[in-house]
N, C-alpha and C. Protein backbone atom coordinates (compact mmCIF):
# COMPACT_ATOMS: atom_id res chain seq x y z
N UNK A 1 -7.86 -16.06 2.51
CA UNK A 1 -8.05 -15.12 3.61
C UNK A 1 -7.56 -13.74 3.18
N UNK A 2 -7.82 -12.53 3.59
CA UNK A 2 -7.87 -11.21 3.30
C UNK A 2 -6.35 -10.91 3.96
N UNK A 3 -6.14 -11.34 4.90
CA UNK A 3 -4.80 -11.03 5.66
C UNK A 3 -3.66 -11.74 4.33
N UNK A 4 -3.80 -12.95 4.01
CA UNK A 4 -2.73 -13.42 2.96
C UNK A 4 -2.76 -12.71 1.64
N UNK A 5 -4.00 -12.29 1.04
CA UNK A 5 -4.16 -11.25 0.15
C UNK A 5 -3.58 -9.87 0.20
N UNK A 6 -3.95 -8.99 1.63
CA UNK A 6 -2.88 -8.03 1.92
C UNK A 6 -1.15 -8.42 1.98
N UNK A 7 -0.56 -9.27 2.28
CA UNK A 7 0.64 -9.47 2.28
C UNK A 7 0.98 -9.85 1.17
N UNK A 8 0.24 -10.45 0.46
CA UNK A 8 0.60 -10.85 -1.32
C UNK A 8 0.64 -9.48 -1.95
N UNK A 9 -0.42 -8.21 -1.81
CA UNK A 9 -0.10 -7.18 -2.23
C UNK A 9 1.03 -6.44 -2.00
N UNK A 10 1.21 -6.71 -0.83
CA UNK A 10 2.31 -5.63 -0.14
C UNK A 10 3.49 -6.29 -0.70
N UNK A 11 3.87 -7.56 -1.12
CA UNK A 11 4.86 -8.10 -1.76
C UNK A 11 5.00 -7.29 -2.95
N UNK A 12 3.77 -7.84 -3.67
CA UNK A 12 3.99 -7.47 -5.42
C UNK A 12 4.39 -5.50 -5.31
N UNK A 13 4.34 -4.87 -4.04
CA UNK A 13 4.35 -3.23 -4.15
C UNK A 13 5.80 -3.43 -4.18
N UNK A 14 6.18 -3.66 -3.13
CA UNK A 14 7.40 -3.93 -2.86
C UNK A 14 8.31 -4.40 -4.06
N UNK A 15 8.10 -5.50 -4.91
CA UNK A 15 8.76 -5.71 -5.84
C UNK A 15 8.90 -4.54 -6.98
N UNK A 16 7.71 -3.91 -6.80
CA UNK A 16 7.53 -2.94 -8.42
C UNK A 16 8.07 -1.31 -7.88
N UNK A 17 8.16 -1.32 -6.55
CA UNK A 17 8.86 -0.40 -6.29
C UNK A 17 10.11 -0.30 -6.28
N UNK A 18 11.43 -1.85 -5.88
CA UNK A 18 12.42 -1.92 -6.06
C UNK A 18 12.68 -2.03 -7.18
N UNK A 19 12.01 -1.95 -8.38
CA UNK A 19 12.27 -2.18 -10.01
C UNK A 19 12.21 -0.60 -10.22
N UNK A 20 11.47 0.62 -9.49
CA UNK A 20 11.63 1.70 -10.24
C UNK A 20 12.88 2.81 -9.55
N UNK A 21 13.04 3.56 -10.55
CA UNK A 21 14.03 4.19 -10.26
C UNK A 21 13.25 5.96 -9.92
N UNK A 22 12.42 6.28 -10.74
CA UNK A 22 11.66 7.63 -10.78
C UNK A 22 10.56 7.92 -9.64
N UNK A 23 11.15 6.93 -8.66
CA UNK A 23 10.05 7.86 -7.30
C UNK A 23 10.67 8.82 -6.80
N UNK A 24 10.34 9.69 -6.37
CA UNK A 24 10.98 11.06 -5.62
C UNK A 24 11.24 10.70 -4.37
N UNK A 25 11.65 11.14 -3.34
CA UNK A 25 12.26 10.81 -1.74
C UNK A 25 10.93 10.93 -1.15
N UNK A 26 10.12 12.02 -1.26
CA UNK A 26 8.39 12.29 0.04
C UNK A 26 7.62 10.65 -0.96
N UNK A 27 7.98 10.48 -2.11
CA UNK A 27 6.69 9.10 -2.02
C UNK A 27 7.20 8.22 -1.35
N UNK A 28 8.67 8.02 -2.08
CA UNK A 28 9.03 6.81 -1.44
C UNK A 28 9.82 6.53 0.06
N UNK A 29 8.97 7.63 0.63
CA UNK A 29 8.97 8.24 2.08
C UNK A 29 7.43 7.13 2.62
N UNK A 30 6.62 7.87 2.23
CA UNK A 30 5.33 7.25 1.92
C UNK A 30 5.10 6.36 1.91
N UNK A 31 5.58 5.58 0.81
CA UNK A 31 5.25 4.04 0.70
C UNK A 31 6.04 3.37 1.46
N UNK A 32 7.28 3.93 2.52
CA UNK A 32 8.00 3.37 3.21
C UNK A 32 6.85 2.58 4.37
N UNK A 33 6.29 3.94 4.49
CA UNK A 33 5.47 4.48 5.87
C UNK A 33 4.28 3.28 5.71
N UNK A 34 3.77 3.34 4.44
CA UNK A 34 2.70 2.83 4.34
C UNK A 34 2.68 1.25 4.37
N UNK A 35 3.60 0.61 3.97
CA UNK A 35 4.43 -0.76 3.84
C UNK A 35 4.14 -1.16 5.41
N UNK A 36 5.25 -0.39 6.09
CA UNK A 36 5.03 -0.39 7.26
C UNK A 36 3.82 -0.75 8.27
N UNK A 37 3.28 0.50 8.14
CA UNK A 37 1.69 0.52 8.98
C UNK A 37 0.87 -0.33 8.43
N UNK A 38 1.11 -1.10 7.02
CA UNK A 38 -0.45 -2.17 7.15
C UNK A 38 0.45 -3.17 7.15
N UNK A 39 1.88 -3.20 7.46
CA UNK A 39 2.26 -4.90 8.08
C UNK A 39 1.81 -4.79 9.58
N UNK A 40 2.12 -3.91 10.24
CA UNK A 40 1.99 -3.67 11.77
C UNK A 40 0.19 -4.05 11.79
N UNK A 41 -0.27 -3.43 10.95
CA UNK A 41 -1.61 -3.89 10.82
C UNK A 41 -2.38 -4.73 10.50
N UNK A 42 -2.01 -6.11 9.84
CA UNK A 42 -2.15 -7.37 9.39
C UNK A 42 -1.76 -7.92 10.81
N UNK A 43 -0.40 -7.84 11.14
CA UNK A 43 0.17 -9.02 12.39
C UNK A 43 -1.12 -8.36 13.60
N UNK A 44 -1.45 -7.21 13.58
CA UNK A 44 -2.09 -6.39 15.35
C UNK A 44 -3.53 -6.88 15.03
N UNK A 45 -3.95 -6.59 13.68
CA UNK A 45 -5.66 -6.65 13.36
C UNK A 45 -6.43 -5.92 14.26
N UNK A 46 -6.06 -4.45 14.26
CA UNK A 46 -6.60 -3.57 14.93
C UNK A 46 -6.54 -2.35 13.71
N UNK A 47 -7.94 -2.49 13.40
CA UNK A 47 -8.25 -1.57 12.79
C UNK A 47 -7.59 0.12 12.56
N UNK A 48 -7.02 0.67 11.69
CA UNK A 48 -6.82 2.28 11.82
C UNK A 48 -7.35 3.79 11.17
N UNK A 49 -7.90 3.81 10.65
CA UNK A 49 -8.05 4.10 9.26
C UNK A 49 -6.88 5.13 8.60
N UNK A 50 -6.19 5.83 9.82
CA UNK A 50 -4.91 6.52 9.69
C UNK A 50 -4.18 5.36 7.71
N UNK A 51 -3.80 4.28 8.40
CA UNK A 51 -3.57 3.23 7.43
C UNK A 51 -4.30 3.60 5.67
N UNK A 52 -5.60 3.49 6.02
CA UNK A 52 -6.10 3.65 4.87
C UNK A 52 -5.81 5.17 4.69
N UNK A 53 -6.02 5.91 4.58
CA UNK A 53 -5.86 7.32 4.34
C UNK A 53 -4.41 7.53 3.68
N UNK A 54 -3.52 7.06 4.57
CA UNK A 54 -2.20 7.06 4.12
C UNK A 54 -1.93 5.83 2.22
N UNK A 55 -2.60 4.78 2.63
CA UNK A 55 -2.58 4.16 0.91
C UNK A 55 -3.53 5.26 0.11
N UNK A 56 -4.60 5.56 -0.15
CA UNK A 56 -4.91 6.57 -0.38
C UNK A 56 -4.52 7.61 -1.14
N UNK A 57 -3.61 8.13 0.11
CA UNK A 57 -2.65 9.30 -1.04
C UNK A 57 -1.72 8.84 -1.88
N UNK A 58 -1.37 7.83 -1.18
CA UNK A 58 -0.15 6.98 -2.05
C UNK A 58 -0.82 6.68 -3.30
N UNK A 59 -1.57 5.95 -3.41
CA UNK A 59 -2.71 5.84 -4.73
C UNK A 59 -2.38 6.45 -5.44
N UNK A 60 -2.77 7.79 -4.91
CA UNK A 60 -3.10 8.89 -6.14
C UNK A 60 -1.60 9.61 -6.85
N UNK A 61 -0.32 9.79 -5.62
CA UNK A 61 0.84 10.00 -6.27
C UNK A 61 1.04 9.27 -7.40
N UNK A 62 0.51 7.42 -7.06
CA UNK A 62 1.03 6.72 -8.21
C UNK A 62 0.37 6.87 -9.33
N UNK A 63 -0.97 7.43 -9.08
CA UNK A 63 -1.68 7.09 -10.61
C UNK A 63 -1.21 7.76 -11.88
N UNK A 64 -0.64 9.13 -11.88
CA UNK A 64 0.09 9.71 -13.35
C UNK A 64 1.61 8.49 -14.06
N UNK A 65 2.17 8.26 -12.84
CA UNK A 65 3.52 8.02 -13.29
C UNK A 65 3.64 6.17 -13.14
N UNK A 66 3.19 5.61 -12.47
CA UNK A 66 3.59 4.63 -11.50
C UNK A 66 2.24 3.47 -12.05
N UNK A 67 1.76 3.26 -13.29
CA UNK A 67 0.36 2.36 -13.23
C UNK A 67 0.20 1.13 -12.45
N UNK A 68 1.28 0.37 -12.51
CA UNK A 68 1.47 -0.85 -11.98
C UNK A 68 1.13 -0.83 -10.23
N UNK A 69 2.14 0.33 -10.11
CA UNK A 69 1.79 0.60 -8.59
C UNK A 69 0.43 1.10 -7.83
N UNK A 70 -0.13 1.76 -8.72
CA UNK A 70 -1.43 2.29 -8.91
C UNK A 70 -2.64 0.72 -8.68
N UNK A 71 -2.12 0.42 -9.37
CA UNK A 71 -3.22 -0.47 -9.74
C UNK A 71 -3.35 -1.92 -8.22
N UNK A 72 -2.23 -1.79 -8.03
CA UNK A 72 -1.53 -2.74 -7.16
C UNK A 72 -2.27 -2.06 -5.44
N UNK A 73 -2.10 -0.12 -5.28
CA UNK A 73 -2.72 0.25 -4.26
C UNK A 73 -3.89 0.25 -3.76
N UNK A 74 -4.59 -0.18 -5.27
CA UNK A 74 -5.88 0.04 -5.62
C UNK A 74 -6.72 -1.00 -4.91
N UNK A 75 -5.99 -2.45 -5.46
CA UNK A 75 -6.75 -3.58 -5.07
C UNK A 75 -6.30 -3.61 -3.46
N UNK A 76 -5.05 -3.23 -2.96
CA UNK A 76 -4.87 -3.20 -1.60
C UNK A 76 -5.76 -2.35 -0.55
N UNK A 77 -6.09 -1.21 -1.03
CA UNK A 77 -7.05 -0.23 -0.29
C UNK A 77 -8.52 -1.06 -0.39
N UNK A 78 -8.95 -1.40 -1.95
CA UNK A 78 -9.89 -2.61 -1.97
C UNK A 78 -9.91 -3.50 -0.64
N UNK A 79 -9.40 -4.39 -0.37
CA UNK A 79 -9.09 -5.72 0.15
C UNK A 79 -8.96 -5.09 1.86
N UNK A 80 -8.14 -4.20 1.85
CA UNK A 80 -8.37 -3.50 3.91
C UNK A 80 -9.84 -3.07 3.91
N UNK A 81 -10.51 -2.51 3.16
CA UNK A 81 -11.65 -1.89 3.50
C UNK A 81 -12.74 -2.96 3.56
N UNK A 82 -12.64 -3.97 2.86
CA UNK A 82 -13.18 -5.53 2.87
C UNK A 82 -12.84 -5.64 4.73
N UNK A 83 -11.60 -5.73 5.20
CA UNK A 83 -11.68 -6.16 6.17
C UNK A 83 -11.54 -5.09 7.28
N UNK A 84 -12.43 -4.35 7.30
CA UNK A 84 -12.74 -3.26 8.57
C UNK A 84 -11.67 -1.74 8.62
N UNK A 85 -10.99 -1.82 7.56
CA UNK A 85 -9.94 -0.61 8.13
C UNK A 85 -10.51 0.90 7.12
């Protein structure tokens, strides 16, 4: 299911974010935010796209510095847009 796939992502972010030390305070502001709004959004299943927009930018902060995380936002923005957001 797409909902256990989003929470498997949001795990593995979560893990690779508590492993780094070189995020600045506005990303990891961000990915606080963003963590957030697509759990609220998995349990509600009410579409936002606010949600997507916000992984999004996050994406793109990660893509110079952050690959793992990058790659990790990637398939997550993948996988919501699969399921309506």
């Amino acid at each position: 299911m797409n909902q256990d796939k989003v929470k498997r992502l949001l795990e593995e972010l979560r893990t690779e974010l508590s492993n780094t030390d070189s995020l600045d305070a506005d990303t990891r502001r961000l990915a606080e935010k963003v963590d957030n709004d697509i759990d609220d959004l998995v349990e509600s299943s009410q579409p936002n796209s606010r949600e997507l927009d916000d992984a999004i930018a996050l994406e793109a902060r990660f893509a110079a510095s952050h690959p793992v995380a990058e790659r990790i936002m990637r398939e997550l923005i993948a996988t919501l847009s699969r399921i309506g957001v």
